[in-house]
C-alpha atoms as a PDB file:
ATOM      1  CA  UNK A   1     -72.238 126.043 -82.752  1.00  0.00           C
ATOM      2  CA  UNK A   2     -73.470 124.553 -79.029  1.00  0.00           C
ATOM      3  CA  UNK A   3     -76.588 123.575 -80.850  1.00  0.00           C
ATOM      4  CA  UNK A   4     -75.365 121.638 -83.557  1.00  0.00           C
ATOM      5  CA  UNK A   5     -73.128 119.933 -81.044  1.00  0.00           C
ATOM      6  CA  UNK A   6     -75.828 118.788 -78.908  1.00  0.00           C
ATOM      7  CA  UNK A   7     -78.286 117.519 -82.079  1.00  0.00           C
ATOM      8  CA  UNK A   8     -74.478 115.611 -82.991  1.00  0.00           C
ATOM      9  CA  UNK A   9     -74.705 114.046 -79.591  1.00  0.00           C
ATOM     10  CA  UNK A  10     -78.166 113.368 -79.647  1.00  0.00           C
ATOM     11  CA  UNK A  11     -77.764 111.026 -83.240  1.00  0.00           C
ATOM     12  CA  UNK A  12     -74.988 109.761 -81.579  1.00  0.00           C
ATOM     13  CA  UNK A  13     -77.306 108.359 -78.620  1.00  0.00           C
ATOM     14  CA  UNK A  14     -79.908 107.740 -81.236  1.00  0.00           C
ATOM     15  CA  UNK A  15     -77.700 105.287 -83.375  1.00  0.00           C
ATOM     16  CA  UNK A  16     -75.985 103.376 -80.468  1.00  0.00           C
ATOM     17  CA  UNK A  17     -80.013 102.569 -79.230  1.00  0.00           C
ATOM     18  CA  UNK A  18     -80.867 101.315 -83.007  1.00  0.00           C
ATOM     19  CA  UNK A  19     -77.907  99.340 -83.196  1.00  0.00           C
ATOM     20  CA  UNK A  20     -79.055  97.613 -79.894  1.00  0.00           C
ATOM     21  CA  UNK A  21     -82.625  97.434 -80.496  1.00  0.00           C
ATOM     22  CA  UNK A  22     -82.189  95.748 -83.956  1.00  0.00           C
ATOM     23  CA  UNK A  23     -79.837  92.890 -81.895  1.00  0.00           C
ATOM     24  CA  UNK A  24     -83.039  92.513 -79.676  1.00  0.00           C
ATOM     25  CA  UNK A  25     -86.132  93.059 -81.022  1.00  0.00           C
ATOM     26  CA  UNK A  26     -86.954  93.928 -85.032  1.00  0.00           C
ATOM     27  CA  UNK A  27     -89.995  95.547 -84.381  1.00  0.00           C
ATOM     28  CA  UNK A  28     -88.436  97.147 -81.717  1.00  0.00           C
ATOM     29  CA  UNK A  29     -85.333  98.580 -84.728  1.00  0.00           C
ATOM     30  CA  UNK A  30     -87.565  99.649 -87.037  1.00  0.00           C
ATOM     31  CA  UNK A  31     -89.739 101.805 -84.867  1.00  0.00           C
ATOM     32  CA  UNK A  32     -86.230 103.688 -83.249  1.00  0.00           C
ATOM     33  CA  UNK A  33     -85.211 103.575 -87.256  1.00  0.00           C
ATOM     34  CA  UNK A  34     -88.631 105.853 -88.144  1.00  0.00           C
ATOM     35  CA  UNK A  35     -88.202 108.013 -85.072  1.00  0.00           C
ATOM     36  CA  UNK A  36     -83.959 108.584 -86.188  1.00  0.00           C
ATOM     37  CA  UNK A  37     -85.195 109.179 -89.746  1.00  0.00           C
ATOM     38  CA  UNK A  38     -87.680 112.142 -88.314  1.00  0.00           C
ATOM     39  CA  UNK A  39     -85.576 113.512 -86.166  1.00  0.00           C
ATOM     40  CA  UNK A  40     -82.458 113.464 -88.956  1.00  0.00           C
ATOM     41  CA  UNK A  41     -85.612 115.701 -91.047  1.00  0.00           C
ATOM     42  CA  UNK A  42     -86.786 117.928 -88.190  1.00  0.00           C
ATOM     43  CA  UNK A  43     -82.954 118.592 -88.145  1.00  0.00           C
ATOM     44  CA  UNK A  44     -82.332 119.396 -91.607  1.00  0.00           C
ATOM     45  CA  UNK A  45     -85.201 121.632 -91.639  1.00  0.00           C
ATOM     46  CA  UNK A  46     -83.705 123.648 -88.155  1.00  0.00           C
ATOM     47  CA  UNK A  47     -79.932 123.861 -90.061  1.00  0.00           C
ATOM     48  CA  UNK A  48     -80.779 123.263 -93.565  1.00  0.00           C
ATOM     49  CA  UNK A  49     -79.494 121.368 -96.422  1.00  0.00           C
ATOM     50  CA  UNK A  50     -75.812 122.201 -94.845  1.00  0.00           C
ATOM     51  CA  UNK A  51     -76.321 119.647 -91.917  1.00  0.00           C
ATOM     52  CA  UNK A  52     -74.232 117.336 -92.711  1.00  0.00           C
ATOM     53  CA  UNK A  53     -71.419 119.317 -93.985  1.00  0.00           C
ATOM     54  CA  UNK A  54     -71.196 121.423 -90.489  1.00  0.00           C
ATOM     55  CA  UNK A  55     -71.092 118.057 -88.465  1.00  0.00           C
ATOM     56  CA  UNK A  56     -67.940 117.482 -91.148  1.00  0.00           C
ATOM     57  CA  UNK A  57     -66.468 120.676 -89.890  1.00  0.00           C
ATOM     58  CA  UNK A  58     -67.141 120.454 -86.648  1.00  0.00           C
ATOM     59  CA  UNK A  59     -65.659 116.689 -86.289  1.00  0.00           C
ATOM     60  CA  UNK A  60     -62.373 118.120 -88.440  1.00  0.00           C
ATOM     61  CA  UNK A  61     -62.297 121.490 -85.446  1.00  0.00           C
ATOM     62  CA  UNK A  62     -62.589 118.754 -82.694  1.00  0.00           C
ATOM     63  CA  UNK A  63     -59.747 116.610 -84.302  1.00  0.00           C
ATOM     64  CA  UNK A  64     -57.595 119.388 -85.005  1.00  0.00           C
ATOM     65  CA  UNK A  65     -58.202 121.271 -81.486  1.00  0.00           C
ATOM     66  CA  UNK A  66     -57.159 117.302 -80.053  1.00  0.00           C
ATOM     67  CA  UNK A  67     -53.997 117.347 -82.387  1.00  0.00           C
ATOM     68  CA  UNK A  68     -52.789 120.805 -81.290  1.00  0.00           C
ATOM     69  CA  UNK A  69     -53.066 120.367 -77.346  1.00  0.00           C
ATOM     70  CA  UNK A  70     -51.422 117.089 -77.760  1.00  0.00           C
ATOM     71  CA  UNK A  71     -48.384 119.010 -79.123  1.00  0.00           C
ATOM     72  CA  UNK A  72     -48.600 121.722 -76.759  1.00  0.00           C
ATOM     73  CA  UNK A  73     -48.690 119.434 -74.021  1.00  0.00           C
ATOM     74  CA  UNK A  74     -45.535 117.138 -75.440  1.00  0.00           C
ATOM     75  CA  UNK A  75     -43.843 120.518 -75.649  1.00  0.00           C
ATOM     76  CA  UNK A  76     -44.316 121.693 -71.938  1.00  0.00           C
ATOM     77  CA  UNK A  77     -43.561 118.056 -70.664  1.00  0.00           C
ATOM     78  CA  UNK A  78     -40.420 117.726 -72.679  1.00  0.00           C
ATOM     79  CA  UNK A  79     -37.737 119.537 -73.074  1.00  0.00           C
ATOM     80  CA  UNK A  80     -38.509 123.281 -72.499  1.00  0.00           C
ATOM     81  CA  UNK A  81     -35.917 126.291 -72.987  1.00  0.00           C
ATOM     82  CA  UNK A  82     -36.474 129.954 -71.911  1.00  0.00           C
ATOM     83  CA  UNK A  83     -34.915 132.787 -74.259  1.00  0.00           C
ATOM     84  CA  UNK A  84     -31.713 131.941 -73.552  1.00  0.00           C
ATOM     85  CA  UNK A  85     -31.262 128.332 -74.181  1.00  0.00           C
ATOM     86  CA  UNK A  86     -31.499 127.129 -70.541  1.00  0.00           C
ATOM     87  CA  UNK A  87     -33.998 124.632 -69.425  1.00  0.00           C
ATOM     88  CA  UNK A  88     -36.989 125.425 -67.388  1.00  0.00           C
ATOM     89  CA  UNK A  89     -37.750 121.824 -67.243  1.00  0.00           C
ATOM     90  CA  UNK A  90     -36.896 118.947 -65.890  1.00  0.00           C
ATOM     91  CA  UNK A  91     -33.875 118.145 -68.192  1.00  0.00           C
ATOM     92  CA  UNK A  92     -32.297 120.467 -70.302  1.00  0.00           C
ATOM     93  CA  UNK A  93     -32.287 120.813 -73.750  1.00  0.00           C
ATOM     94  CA  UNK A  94     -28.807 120.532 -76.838  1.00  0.00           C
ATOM     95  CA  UNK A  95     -26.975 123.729 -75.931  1.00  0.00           C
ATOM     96  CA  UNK A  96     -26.794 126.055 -79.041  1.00  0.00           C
ATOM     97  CA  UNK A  97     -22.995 125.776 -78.680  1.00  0.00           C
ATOM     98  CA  UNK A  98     -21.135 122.376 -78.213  1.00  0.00           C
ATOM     99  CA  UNK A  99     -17.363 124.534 -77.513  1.00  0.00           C
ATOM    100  CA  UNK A 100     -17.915 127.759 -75.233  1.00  0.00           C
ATOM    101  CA  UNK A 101     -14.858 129.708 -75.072  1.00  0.00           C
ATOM    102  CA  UNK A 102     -14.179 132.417 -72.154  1.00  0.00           C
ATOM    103  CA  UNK A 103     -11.395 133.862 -70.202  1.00  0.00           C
ATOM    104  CA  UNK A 104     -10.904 133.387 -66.517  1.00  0.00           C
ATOM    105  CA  UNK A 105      -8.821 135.727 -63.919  1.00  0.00           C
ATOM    106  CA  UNK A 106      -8.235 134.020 -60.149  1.00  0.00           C
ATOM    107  CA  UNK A 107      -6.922 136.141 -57.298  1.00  0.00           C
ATOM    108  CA  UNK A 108      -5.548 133.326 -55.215  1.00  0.00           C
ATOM    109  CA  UNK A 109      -4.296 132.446 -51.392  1.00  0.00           C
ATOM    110  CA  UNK A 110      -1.047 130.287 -51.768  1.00  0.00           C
ATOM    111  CA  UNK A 111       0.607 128.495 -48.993  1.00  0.00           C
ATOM    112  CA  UNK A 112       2.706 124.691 -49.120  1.00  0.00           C
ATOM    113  CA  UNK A 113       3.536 122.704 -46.430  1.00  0.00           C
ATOM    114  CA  UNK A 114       6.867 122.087 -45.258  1.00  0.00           C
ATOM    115  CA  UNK A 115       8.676 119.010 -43.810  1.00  0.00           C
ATOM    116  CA  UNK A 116      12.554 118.744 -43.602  1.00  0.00           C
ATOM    117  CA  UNK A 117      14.753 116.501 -42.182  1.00  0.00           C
ATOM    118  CA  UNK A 118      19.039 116.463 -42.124  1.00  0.00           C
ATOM    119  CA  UNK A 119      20.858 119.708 -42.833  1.00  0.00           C
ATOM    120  CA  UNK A 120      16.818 120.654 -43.692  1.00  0.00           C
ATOM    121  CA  UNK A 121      15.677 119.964 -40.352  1.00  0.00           C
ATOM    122  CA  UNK A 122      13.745 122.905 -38.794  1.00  0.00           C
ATOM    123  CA  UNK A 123      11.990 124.410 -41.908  1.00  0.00           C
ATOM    124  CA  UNK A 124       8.303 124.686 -41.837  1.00  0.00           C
ATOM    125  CA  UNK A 125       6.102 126.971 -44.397  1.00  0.00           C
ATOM    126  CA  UNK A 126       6.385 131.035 -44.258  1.00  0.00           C
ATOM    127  CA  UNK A 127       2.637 131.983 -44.138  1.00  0.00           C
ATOM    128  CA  UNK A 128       0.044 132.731 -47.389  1.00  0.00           C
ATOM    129  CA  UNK A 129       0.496 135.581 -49.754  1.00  0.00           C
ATOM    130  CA  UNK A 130      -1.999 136.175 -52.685  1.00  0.00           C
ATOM    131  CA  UNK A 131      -0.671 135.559 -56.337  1.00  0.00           C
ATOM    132  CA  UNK A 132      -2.738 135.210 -59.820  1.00  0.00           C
ATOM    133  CA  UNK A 133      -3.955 133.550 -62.541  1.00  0.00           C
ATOM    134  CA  UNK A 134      -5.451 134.083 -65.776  1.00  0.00           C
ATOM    135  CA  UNK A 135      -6.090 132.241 -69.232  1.00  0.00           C
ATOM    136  CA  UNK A 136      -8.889 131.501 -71.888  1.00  0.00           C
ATOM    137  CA  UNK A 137     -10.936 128.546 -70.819  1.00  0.00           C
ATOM    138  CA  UNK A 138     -13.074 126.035 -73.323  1.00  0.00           C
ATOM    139  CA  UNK A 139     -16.012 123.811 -72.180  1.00  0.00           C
ATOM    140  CA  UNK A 140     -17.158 121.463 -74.777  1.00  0.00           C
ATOM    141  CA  UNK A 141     -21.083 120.079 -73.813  1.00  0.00           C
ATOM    142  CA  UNK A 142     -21.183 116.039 -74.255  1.00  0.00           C
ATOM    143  CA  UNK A 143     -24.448 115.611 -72.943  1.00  0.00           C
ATOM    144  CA  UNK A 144     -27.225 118.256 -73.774  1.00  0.00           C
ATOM    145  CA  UNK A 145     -26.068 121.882 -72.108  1.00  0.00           C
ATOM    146  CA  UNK A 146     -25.361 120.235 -68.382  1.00  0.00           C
ATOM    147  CA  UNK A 147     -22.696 118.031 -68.956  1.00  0.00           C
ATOM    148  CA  UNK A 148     -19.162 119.475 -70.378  1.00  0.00           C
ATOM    149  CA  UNK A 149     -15.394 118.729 -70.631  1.00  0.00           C
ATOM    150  CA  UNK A 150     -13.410 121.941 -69.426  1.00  0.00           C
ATOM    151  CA  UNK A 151     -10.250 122.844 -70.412  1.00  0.00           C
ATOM    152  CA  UNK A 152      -7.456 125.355 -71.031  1.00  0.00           C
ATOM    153  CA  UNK A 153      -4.690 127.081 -70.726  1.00  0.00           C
ATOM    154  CA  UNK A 154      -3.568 129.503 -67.437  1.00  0.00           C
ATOM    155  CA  UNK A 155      -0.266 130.907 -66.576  1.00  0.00           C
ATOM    156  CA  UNK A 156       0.032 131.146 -63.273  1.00  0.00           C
ATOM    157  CA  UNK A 157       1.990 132.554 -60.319  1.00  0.00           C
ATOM    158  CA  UNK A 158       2.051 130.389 -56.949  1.00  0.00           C
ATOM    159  CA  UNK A 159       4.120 131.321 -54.148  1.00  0.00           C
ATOM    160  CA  UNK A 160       6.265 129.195 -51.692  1.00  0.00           C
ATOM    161  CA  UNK A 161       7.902 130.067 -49.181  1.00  0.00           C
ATOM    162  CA  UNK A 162       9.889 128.960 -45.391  1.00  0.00           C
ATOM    163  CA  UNK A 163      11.272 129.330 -42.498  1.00  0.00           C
ATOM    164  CA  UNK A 164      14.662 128.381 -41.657  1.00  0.00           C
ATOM    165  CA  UNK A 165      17.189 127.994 -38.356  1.00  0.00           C
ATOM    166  CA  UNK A 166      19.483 131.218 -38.283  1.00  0.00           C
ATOM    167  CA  UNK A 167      22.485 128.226 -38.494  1.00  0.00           C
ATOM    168  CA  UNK A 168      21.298 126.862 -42.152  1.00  0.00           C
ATOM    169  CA  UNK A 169      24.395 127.217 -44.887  1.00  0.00           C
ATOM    170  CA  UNK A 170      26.555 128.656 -42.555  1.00  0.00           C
ATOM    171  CA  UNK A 171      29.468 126.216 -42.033  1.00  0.00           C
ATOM    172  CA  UNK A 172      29.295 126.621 -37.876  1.00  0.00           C
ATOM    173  CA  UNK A 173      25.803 125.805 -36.143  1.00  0.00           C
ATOM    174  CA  UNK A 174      24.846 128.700 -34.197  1.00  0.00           C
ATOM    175  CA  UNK A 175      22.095 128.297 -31.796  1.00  0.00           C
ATOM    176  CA  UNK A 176      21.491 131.960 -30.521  1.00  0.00           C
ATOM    177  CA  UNK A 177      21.374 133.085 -35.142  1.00  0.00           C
ATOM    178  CA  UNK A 178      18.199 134.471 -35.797  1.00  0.00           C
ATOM    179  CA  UNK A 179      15.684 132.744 -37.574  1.00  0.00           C
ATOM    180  CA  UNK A 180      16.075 133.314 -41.790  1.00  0.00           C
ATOM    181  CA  UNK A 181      13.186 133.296 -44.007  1.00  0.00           C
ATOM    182  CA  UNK A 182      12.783 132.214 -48.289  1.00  0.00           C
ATOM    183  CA  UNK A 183       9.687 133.432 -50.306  1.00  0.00           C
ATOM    184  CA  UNK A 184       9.874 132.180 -53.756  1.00  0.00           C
ATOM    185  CA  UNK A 185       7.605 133.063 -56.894  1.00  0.00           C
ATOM    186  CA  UNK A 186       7.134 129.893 -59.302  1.00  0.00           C
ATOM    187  CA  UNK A 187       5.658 130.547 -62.573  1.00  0.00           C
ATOM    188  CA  UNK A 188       3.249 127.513 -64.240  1.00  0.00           C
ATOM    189  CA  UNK A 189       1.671 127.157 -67.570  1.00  0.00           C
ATOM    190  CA  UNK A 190      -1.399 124.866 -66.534  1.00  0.00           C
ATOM    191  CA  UNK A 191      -3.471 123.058 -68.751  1.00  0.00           C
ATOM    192  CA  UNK A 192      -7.061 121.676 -66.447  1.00  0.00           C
ATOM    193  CA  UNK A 193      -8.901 118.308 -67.672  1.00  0.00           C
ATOM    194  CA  UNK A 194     -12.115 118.792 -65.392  1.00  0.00           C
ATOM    195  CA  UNK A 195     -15.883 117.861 -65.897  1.00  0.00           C
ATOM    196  CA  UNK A 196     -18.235 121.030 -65.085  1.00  0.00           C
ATOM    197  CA  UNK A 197     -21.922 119.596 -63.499  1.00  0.00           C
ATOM    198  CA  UNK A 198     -24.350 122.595 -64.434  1.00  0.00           C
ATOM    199  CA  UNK A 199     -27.134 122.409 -61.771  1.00  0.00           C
ATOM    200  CA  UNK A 200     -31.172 123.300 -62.276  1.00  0.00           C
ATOM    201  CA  UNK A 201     -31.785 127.118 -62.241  1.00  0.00           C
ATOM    202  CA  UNK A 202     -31.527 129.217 -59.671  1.00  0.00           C
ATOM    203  CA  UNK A 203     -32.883 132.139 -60.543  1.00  0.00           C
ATOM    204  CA  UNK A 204     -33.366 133.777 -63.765  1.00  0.00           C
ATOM    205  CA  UNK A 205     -30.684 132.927 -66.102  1.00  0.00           C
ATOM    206  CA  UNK A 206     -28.495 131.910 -63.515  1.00  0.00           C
ATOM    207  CA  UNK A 207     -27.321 128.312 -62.859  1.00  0.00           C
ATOM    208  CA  UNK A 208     -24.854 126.186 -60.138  1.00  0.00           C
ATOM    209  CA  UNK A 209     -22.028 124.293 -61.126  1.00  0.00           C
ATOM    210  CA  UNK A 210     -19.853 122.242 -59.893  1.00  0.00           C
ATOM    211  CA  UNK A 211     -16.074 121.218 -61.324  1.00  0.00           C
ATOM    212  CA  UNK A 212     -14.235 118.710 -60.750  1.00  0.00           C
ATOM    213  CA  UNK A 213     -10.768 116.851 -62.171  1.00  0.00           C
ATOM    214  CA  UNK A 214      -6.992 117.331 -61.989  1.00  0.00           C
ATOM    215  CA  UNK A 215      -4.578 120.085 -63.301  1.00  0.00           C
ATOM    216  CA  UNK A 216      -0.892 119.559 -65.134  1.00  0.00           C
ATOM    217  CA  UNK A 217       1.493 122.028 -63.930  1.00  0.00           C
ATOM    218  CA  UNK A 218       4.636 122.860 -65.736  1.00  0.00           C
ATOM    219  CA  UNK A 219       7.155 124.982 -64.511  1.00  0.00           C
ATOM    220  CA  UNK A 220       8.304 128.178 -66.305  1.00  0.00           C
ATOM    221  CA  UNK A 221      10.232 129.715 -64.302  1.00  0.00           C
ATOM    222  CA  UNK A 222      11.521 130.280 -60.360  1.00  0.00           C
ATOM    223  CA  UNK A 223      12.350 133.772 -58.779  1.00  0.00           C
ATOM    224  CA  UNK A 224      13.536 134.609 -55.022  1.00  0.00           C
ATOM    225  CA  UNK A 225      12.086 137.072 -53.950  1.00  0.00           C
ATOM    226  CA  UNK A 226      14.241 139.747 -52.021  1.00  0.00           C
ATOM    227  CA  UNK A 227      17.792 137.778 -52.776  1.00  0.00           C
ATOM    228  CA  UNK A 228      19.923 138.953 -50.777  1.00  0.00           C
ATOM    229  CA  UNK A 229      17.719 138.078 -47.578  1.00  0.00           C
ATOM    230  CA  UNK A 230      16.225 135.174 -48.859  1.00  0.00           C
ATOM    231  CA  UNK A 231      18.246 132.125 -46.382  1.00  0.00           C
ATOM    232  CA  UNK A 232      17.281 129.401 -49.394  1.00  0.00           C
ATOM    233  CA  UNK A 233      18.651 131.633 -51.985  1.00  0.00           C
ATOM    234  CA  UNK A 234      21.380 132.507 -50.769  1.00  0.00           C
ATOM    235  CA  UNK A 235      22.788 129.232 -48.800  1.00  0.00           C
ATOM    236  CA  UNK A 236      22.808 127.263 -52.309  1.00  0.00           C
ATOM    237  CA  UNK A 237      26.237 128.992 -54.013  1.00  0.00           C
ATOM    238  CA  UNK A 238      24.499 132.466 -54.187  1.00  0.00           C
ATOM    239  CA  UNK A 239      21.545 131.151 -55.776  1.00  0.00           C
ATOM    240  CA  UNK A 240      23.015 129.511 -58.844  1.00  0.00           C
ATOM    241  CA  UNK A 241      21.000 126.087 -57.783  1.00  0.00           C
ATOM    242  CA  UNK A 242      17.356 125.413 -58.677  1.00  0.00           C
ATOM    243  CA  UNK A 243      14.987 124.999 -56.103  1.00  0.00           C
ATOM    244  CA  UNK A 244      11.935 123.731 -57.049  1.00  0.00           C
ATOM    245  CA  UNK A 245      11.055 120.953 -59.964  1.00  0.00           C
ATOM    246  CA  UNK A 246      10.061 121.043 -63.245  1.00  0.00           C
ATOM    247  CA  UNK A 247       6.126 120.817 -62.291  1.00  0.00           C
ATOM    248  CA  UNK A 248       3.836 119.416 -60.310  1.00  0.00           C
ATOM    249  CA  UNK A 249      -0.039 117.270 -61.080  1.00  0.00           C
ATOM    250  CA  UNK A 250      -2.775 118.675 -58.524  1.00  0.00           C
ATOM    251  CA  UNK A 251      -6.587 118.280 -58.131  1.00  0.00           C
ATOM    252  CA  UNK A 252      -9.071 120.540 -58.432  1.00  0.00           C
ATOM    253  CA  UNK A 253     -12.321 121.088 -56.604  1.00  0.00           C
ATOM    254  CA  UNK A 254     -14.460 124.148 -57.262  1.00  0.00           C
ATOM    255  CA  UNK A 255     -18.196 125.547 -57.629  1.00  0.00           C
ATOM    256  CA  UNK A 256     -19.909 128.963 -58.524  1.00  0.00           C
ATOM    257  CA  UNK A 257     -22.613 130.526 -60.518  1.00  0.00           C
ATOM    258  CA  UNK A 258     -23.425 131.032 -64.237  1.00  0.00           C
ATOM    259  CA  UNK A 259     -25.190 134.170 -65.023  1.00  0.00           C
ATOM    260  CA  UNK A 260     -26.453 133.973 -68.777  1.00  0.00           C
ATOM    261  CA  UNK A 261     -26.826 137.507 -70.029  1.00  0.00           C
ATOM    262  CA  UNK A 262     -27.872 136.542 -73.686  1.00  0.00           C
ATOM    263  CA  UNK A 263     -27.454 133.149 -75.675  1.00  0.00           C
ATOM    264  CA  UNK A 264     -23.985 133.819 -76.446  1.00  0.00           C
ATOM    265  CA  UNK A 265     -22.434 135.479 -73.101  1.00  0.00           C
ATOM    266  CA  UNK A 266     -22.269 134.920 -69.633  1.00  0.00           C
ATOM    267  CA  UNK A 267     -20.241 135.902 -66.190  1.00  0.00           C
ATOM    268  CA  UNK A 268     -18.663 133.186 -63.814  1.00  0.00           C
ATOM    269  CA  UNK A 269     -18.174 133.492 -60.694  1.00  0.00           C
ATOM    270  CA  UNK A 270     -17.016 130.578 -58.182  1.00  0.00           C
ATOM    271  CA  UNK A 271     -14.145 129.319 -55.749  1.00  0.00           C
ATOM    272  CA  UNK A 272     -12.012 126.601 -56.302  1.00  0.00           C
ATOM    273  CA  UNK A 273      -9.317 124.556 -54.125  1.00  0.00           C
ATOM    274  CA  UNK A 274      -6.167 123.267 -55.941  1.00  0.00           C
ATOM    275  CA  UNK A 275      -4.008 120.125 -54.162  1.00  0.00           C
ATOM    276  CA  UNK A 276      -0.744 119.728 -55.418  1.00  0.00           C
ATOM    277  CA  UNK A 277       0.166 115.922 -55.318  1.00  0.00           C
ATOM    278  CA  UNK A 278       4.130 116.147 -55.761  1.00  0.00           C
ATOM    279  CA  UNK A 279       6.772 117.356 -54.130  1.00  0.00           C
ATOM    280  CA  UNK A 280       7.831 120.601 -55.747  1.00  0.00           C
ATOM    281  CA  UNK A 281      11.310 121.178 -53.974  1.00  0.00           C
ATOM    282  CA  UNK A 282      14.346 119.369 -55.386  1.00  0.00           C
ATOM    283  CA  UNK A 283      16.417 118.780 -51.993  1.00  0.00           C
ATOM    284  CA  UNK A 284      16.030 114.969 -51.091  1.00  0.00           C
ATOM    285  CA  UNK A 285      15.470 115.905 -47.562  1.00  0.00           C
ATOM    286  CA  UNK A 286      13.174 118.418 -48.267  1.00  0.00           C
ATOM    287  CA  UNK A 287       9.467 117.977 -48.983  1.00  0.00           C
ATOM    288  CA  UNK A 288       6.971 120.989 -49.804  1.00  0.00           C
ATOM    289  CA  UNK A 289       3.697 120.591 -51.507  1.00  0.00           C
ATOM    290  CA  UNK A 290       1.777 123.523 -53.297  1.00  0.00           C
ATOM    291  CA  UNK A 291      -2.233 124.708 -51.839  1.00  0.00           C
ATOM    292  CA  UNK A 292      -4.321 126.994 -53.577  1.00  0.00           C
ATOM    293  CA  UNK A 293      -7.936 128.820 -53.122  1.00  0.00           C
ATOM    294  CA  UNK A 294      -8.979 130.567 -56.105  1.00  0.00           C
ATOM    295  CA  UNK A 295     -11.973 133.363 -56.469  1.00  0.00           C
ATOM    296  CA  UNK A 296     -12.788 132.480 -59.761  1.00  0.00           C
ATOM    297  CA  UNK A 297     -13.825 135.394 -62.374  1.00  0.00           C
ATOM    298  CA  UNK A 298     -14.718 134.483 -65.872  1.00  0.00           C
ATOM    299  CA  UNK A 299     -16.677 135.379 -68.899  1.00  0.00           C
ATOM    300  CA  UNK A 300     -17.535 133.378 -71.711  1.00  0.00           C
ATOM    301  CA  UNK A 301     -18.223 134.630 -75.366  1.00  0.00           C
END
């Protein structure tokens, strides 16, 4: 096969010199044009009466060969996917699934702040205490398997609580009463509109994201916890009164890692900061605003 590439090359270099001779000199053509036409013979004789038909073949292997490593090389320049759907490229290619569906559980810190003013002078927040959350979750991809709208729907316990003068409800100030306390438990139904940011790989199968957007908050219900020492609960008519509001709007912040395990499943694992925007408490005088760092545990299926 070498050889009958090099006699190809050689008529090649033969032809381009007749072409140039017979511009320049006629003698000059037809003497290359004898020497071609023996060496096309002296070929012929070498490879036989099949000459020409190999130099077919061998221009329709070269073509082909061409055609394939053009496509290979479009392929590894565009957009590549491993086994599991995930680029290994420099973009990333359609996900398989435009809606993923999981389920997320969140251990969380809670604190608010506290400011008070009027018979609600002297309050200021009661320390953290860890609460939870959980609820199925829905991204839906809008641009290729990076890009995607994240949703849904967690109930979820967040904790408030202050510190109070001993004097607060009772109808006599009392300097020298010691200090009361309120922990309440406030139960949400939250429903997230957030845009997830899926990062290049990390390692295999395993990808950083970032979320970002706001949360709607809507209140379920309140409880006191520990009634009958609880100075909030028990200064408003025995705790007939509502506390806290019907809701509250918040922003979220978080990040974490995806770990694919196949093309349909995958674990999540990230932290996330909630900001609650309103005030949650219903006294006038009384402002308290909810904060919240999540560990973030999901999987999607």
């Amino acid at each position: 096969m070498k050889k009958v590439a090099g006699f190809g090359l050689i008529l090649v270099m033969l032809s381009v010199g007749c072409g140039w001779a017979q511009s320049t000199s006629p003698a000059l053509y037809q003497m290359r044009t004898k020497e071609s036409n023996v060496t096309d013979r002296r070929f012929r004789k070498i490879l036989g009466d099949n000459y020409d038909g190999q130099d077919k073949n061998r221009r329709e292997y070269d073509d082909d060969r061409k055609r394939r490593r053009k496509k290979q090389q479009q392929q590894t320049t565009g957009n590549q996917t491993d086994n599991n759907g995930y680029g290994s490229g420099p973009d990333y290619a359609w996900p398989t699934h435009l809606i993923e569906m999981g389920i997320r559980f969140a251990p969380s810190l809670n604190l608010n702040t506290a400011e008070g003013a009027g018979s609600y002078a002297g309050f200021r927040n009661n320390g953290a205490g860890v609460r939870m959350s959980v609820g199925p979750t829905l991204d839906y991809f809008f641009f290729k398997d990076r890009y995607a709208f994240s949703t849904g729907l967690f109930y979820t316990i967040k904790r408030s609580g202050f510190q109070m003068p001993g004097s607060f409800g009772e109808s006599r100030w009392n300097p020298g009463a010691p200090a009361k306390e309120s922990v309440y438990n406030l139960q949400y139904l939250q429903i997230p509109a957030t845009v997830k940011l899926f990062a290049n790989n990390i390692g295999p199968n395993m990808r950083l994201y970032v979320q970002t957007g706001g949360l709607l908050s809507l209140k379920l219900a309140e409880h006191a916890v520990e009634p009958t020492r609880n100075g909030l609960y028990m200064a408003e008519s025995g705790g007939s009164r509502r506390q806290y509001g019907f809701g509250d709007i918040e922003l979220l912040l978080g990040a974490g890692v995806q770990y694919r395990v196949n093309e349909n499943n995958a674990f999540n694992i990230g932290m996330s900061y909630q900001r609650g925007l309103i005030n949650v408490a219903r006294a006038n005088e009384l402002t308290s605003k909810n904060r919240v760092v999540s560990l973030d545990l999901g999987f999607k299926f």
